[in-house]
C-alpha atoms as a PDB file:
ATOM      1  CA  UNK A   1     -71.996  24.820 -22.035  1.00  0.00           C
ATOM      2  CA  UNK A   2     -69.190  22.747 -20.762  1.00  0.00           C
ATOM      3  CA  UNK A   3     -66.090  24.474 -19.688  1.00  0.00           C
ATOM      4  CA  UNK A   4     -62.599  22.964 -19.417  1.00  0.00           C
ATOM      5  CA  UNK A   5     -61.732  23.837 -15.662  1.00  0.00           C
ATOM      6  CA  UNK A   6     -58.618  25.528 -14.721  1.00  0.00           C
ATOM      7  CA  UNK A   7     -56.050  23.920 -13.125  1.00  0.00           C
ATOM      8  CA  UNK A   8     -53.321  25.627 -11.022  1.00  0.00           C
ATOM      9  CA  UNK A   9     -50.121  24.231  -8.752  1.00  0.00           C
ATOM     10  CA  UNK A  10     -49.343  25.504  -5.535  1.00  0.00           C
ATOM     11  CA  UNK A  11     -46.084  24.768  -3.789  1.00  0.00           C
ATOM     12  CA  UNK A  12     -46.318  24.150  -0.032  1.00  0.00           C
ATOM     13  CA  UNK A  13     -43.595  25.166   2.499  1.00  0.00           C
ATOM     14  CA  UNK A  14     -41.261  22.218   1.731  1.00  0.00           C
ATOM     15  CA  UNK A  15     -41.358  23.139  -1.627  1.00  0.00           C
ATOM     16  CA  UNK A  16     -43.554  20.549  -2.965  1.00  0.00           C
ATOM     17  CA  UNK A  17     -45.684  21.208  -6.275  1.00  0.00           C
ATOM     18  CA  UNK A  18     -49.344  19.748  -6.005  1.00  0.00           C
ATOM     19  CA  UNK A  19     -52.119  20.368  -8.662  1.00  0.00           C
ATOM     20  CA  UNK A  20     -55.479  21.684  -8.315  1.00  0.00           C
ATOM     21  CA  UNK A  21     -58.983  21.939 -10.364  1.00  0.00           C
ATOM     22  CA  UNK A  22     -60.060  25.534  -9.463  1.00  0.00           C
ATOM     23  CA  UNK A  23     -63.710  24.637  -9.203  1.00  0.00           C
ATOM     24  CA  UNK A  24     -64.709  28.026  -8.460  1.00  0.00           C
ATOM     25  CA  UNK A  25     -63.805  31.834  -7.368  1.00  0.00           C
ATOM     26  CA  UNK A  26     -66.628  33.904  -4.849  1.00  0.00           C
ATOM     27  CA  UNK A  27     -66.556  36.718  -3.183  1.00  0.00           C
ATOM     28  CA  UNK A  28     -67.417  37.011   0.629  1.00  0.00           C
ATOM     29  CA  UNK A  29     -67.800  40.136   2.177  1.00  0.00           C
ATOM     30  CA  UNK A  30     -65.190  42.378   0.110  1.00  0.00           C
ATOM     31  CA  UNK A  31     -62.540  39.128  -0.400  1.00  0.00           C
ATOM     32  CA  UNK A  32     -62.080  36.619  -3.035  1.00  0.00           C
ATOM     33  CA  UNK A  33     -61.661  32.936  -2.232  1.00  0.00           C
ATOM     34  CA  UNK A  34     -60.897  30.310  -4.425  1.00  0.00           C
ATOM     35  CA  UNK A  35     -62.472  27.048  -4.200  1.00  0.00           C
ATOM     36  CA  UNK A  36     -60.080  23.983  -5.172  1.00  0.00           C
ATOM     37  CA  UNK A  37     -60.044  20.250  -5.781  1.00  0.00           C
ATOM     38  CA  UNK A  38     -56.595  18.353  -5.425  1.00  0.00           C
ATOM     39  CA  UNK A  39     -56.176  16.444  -8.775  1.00  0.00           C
ATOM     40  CA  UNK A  40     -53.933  13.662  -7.789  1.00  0.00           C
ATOM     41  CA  UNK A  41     -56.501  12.616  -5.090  1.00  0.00           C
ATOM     42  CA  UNK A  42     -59.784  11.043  -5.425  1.00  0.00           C
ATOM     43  CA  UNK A  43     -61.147  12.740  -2.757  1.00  0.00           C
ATOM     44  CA  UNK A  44     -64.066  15.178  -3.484  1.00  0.00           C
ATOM     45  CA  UNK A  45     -63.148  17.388  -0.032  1.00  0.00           C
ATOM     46  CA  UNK A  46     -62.113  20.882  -1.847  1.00  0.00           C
ATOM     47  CA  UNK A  47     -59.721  23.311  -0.292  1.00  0.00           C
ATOM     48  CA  UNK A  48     -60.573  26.897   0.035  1.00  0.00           C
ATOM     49  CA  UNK A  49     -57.542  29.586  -0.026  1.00  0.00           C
ATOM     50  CA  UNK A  50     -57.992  33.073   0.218  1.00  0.00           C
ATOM     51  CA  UNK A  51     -56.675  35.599  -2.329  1.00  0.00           C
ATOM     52  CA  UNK A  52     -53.924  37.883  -1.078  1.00  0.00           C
ATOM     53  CA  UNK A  53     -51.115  40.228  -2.531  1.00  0.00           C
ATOM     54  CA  UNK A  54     -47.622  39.378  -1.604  1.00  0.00           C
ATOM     55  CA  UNK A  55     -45.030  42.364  -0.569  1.00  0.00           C
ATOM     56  CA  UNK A  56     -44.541  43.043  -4.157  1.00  0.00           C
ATOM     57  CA  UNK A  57     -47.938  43.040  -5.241  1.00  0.00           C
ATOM     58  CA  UNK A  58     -48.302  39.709  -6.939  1.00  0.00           C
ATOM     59  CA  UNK A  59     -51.509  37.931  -6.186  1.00  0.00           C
ATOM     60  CA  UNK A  60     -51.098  35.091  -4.318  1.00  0.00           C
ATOM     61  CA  UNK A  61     -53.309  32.293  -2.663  1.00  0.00           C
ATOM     62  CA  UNK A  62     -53.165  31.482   1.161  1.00  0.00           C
ATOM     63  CA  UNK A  63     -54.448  29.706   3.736  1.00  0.00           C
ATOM     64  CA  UNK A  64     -57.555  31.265   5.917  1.00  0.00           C
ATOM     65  CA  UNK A  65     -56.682  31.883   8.887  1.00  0.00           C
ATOM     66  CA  UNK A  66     -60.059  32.272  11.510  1.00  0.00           C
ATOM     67  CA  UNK A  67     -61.969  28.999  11.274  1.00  0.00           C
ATOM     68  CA  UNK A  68     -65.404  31.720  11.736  1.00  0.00           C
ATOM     69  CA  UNK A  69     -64.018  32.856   7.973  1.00  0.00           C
ATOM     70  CA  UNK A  70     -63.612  29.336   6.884  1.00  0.00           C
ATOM     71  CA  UNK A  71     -66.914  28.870   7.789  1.00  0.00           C
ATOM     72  CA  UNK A  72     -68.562  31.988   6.328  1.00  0.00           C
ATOM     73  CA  UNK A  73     -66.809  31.194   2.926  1.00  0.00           C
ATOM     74  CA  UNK A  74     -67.911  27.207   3.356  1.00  0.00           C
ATOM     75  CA  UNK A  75     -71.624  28.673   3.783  1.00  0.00           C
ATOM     76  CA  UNK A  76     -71.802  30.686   0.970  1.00  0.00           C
ATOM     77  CA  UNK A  77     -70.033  28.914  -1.536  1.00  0.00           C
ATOM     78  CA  UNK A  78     -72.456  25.750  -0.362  1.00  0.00           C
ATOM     79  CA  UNK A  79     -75.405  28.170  -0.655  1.00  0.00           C
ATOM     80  CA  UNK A  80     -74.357  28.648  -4.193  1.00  0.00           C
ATOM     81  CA  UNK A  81     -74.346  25.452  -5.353  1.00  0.00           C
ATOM     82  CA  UNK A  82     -77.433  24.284  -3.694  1.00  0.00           C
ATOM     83  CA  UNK A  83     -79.165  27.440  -5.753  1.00  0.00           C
ATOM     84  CA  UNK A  84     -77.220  26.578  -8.781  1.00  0.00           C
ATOM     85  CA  UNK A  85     -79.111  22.889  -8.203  1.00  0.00           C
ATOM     86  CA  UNK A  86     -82.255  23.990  -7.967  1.00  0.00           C
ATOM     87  CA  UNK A  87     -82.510  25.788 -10.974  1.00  0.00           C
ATOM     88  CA  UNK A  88     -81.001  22.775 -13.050  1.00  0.00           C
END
């Protein structure tokens, strides 16, 4: 059951396009978070961004702000893989 994962760009404030694996999307307390992987880097250290709407509505991914919601988000999503591990 092997599923081709997603991958997205993002452009950062200077307007640079960088590519991402979207490894997977949880919810934490009412928000939605979306857990990355940068694909031109060999580095396994994903980036979380939160999901937001912009002033016209669009959804839009940003940067989380408080480092205690970082860390909530970190928790749970590392919760869920360790339970996704044990049942394998």
């Amino acid at each position: 059951m092997a599923e081709q994962d997603e991958v997205i760009t993002l452009i950062d404030e200077d307007g640079a396009e960088h590519d991402f694996t979207v490894i997977d999307v949880i919810e934490v307390e009412g928000s939605e978070y979306a857990i990355l992987l940068p694909v031109a880097d060999d580095s396994d250290e994903a980036v979380i961004l939160k999901f937001a709407n912009d002033e016209d509505g669009n959804e839009i991914l940003v940067d989380i702000e408080s480092d205690e919601e970082w860390e909530k988000v970190a928790d749970a999503w590392e919760e869920m893989v360790t339970k996704e591990e044990d049942e394998e």
